[in-house]
Protein backbone atom coordinates (compact mmCIF):
# COMPACT_ATOMS: atom_id res chain seq x y z
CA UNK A 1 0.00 0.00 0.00
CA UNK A 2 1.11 3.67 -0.92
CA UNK A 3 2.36 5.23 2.15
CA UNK A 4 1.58 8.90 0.40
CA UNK A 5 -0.08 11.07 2.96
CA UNK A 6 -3.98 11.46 2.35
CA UNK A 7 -5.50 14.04 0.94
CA UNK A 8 -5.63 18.00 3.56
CA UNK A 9 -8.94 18.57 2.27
CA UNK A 10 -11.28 15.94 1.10
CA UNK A 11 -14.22 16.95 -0.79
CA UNK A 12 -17.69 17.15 1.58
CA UNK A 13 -19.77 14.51 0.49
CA UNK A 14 -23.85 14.63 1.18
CA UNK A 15 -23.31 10.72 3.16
CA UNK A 16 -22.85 8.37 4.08
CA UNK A 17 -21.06 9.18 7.06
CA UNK A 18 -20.38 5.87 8.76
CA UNK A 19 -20.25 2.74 6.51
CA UNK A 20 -19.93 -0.68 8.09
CA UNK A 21 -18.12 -3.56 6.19
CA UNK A 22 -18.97 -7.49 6.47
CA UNK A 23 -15.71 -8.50 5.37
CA UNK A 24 -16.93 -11.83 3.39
CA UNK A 25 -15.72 -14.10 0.92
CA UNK A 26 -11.82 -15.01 2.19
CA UNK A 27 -12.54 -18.30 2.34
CA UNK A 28 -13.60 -18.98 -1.25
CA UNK A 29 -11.60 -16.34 -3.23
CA UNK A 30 -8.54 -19.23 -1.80
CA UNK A 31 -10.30 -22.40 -2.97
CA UNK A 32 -10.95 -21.02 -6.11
CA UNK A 33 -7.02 -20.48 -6.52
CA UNK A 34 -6.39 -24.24 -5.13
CA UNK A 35 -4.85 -21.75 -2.25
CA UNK A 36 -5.15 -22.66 1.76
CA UNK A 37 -7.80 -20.37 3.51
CA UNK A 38 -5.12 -18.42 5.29
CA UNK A 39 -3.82 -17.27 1.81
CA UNK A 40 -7.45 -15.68 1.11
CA UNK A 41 -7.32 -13.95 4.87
CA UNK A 42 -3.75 -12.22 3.70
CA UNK A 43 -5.01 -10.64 0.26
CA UNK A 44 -8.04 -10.06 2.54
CA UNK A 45 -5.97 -7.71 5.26
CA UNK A 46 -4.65 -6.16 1.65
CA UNK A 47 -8.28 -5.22 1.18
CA UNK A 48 -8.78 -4.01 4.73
CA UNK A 49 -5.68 -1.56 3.93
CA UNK A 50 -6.92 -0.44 0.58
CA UNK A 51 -10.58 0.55 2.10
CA UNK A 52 -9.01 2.17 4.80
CA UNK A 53 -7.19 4.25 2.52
CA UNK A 54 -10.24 4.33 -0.17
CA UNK A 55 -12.74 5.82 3.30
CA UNK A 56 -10.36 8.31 4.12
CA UNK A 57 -10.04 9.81 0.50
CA UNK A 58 -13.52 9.75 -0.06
CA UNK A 59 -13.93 11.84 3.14
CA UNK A 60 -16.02 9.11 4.54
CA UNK A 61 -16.16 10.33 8.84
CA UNK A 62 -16.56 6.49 9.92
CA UNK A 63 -15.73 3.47 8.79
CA UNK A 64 -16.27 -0.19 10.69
CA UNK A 65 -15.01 -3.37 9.52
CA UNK A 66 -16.13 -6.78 10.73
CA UNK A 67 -12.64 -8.72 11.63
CA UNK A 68 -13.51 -11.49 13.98
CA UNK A 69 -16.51 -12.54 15.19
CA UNK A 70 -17.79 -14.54 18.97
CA UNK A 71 -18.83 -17.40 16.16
CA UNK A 72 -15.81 -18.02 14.13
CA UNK A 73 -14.30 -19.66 17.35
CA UNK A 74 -15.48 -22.21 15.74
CA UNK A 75 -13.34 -23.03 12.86
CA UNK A 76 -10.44 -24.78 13.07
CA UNK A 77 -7.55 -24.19 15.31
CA UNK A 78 -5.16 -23.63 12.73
CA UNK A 79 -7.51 -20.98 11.03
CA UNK A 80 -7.96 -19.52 14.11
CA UNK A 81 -4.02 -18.85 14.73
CA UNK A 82 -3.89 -17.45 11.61
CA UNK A 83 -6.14 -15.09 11.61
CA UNK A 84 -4.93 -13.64 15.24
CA UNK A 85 -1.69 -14.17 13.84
CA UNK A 86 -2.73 -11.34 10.92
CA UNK A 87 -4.79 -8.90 13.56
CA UNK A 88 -1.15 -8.53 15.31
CA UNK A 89 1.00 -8.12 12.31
CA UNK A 90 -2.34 -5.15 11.52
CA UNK A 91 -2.41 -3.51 14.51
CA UNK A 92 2.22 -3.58 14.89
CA UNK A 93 2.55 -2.63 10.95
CA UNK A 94 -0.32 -0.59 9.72
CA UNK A 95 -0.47 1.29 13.25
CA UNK A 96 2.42 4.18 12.02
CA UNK A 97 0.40 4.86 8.90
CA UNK A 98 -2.83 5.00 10.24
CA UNK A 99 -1.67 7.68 12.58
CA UNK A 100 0.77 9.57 10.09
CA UNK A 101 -2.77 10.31 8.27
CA UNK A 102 -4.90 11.11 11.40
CA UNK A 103 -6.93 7.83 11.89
CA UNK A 104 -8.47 7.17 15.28
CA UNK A 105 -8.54 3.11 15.43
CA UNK A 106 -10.68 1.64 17.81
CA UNK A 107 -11.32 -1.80 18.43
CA UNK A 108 -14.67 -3.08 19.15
CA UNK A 109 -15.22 -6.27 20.95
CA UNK A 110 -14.93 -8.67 24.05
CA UNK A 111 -11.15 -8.54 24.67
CA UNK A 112 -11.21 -11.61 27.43
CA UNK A 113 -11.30 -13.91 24.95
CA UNK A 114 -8.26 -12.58 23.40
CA UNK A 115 -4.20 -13.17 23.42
CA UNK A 116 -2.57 -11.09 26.09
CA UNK A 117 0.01 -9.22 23.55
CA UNK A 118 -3.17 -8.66 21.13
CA UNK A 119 -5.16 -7.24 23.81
CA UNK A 120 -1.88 -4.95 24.71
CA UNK A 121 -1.51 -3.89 21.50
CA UNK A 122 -5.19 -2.93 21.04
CA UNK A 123 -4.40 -0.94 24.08
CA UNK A 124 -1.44 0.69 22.39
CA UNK A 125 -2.87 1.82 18.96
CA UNK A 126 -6.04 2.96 21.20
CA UNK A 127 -3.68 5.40 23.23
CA UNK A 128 -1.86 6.36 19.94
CA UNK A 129 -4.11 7.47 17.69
CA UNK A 130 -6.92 8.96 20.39
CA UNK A 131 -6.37 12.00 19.37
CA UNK A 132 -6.74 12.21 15.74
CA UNK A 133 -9.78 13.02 14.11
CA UNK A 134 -9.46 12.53 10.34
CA UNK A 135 -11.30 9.48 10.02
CA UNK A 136 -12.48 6.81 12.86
CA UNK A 137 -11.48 2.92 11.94
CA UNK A 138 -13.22 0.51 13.90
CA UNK A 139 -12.33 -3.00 13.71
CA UNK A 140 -14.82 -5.68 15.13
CA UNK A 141 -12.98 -8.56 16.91
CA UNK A 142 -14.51 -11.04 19.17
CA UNK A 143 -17.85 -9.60 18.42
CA UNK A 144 -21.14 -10.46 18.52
CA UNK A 145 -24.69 -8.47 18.36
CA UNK A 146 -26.28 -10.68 20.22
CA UNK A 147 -24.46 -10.66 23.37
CA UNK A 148 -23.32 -7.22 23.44
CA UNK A 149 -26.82 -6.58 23.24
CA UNK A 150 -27.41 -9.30 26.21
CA UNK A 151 -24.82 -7.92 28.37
CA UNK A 152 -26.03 -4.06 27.98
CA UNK A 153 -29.50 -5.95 29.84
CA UNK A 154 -27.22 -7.48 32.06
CA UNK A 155 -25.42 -4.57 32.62
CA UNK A 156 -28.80 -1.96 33.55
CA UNK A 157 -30.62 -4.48 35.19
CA UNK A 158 -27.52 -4.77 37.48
CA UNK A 159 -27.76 -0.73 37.60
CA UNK A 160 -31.93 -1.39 38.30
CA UNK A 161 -31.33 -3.64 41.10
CA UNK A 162 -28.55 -1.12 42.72
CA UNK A 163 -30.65 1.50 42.77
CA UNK A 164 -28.66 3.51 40.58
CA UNK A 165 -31.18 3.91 37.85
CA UNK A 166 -34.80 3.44 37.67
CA UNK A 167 -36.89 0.97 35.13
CA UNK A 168 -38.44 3.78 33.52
CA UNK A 169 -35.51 5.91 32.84
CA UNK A 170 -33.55 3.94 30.44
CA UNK A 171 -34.61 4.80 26.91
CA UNK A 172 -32.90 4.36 23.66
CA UNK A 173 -30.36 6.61 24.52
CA UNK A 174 -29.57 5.21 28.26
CA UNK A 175 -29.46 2.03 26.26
CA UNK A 176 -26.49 2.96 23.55
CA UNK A 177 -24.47 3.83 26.54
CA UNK A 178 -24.25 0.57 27.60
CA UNK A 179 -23.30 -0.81 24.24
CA UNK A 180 -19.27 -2.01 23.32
CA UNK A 181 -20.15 1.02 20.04
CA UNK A 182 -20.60 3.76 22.83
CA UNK A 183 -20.03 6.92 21.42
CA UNK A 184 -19.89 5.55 18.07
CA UNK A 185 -22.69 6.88 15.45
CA UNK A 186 -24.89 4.50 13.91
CA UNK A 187 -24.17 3.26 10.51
CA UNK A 188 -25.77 4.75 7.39
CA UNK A 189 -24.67 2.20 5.24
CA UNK A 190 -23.78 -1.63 5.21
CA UNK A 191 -22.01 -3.62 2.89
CA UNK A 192 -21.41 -6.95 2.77
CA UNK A 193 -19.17 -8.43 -0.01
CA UNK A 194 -19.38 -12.13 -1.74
CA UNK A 195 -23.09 -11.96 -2.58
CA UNK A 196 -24.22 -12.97 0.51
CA UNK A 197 -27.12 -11.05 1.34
CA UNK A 198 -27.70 -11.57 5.60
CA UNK A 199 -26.08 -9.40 8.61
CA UNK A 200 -24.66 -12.09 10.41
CA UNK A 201 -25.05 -11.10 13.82
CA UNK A 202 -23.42 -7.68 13.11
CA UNK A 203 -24.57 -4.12 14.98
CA UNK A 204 -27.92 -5.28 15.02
CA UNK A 205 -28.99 -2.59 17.44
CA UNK A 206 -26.74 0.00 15.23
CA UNK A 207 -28.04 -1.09 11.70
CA UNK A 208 -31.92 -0.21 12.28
CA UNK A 209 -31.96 2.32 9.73
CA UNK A 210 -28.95 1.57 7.78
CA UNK A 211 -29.34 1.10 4.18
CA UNK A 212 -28.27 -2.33 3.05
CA UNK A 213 -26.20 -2.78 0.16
CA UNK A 214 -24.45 -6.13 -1.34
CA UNK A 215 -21.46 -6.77 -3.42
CA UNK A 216 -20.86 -9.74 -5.58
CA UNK A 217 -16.93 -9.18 -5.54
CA UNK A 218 -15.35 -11.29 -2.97
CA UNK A 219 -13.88 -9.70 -0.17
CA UNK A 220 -9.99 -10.14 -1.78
CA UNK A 221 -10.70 -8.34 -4.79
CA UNK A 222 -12.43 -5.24 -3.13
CA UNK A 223 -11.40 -1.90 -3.42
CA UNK A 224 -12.12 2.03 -3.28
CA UNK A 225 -14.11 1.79 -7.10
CA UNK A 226 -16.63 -0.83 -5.28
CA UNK A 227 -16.67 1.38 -2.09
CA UNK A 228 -17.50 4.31 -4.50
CA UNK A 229 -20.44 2.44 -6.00
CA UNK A 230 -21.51 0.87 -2.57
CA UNK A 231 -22.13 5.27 -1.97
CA UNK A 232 -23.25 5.83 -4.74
CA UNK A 233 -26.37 2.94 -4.58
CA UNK A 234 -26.37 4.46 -1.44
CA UNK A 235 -27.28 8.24 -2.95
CA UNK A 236 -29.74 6.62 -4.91
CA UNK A 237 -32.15 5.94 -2.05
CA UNK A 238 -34.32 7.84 -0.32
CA UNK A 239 -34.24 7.15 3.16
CA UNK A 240 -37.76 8.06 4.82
CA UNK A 241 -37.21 6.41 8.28
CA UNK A 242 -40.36 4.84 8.68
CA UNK A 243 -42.33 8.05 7.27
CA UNK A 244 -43.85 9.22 3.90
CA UNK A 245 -41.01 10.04 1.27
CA UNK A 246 -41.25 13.35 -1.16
């Protein structure tokens, strides 16, 4: 990837303003090739780099990719390794560039399930790149709708039963605060690659309103031109929220 600083000044752009990325299709971009699966989860980090690059051109505020998620625990051991084995050599190699052009990277995630040096170098490119405000990079790792959405219940009815906050107080908004995307806007648009046209158990809470798009291309072979048309399918819509459109 070109380490050439981004653009000062990218052009203001009418939205979206946080796209989310289901990172799909590793997997059979490699057996396609005759390649091991590990082989498609490289080219795929070269992806990763390329839309990082592509959102922060465009002048896209937020961007969140879907790395790792509570199910893929499941796959085999080896599979596993490697694909912690790529979120260190991300965070260790990608981490100078990502500041040099004023990304905030935050990680997104249960960490307990996670290696001790991964979950200090989360820690580290947290601390790093806090204060830049170019463009926000979320990564998902170890992440799962469904139980951030169970522990943020968990976590208020603990709160209820303390006395600390009453039943009828928590709204939506007393709600997001207890989510692992605190702080975090909601996505305007999601894109999943490979043709597969489902969510997966990704920012279910987050992705009420988001407008849905799907790529054929296989995660590997993505890059900024199928970001570009992912925004510009997403122009095309009219989002009326649940109301009457114009």
């Amino acid at each position: 990837m070109s380490t050439a600083p981004l653009p000062a000044n990218p052009d203001p752009a009418p939205g979206p303003h946080h796209v989310a990325i289901i990172m799909d299709g590793n997997g059979r971009w490699a057996k396609a090739r005759g390649l091991p699966r590990v082989a498609g989860h490289r080219r795929g980090a070269d992806a990763a780099r390329r839309v990082v690059r592509g959102a922060g051109e465009l002048g896209i505020p937020v961007l969140t990719l879907f790395a790792f998620s509570t199910e893929n625990w499941a796959r085999p051991a080896d599979e596993v390794n490697d694909l912690m084995g790529l979120l260190r050599q991300y965070l260790r190699n990608e981490l100078e560039e990502l500041h040099r052009n004023g990304a905030r990277l935050r990680v997104i995630g249960n960490r307990d399930g996670l290696a001790a040096d991964i979950v200090c170098d989360i820690a580290e490119a947290e601390r790093l790149t806090r204060a830049n405000g170019r463009i926000y990079v979320n990564i998902c790792v170890n992440y799962g709708a469904r139980d951030e959405i169970l522990q943020a219940t968990r976590n208020l009815a603990r709160q209820v039963a303390a006395g600390e906050t009453k039943a009828e107080d928590i709204d939506e908004s007393r709600f997001e605060r207890e989510l692992l995307t605190a702080g975090v806007p909601d996505p305007d648009l999601l894109i999943r690659t490979s043709g597969e046209q489902r969510i997966s158990n990704f920012l279910l809470w987050q992705c009420a309103y988001a407008e849905l798009v799907f790529v054929d291309a296989l995660w590997p072979d993505f890059g900024k031109q199928h970001l570009e048309q992912a925004i510009a399918e997403f122009r095309r819509r009219e989002r009326r929220y649940g109301g009457v459109g114009g």
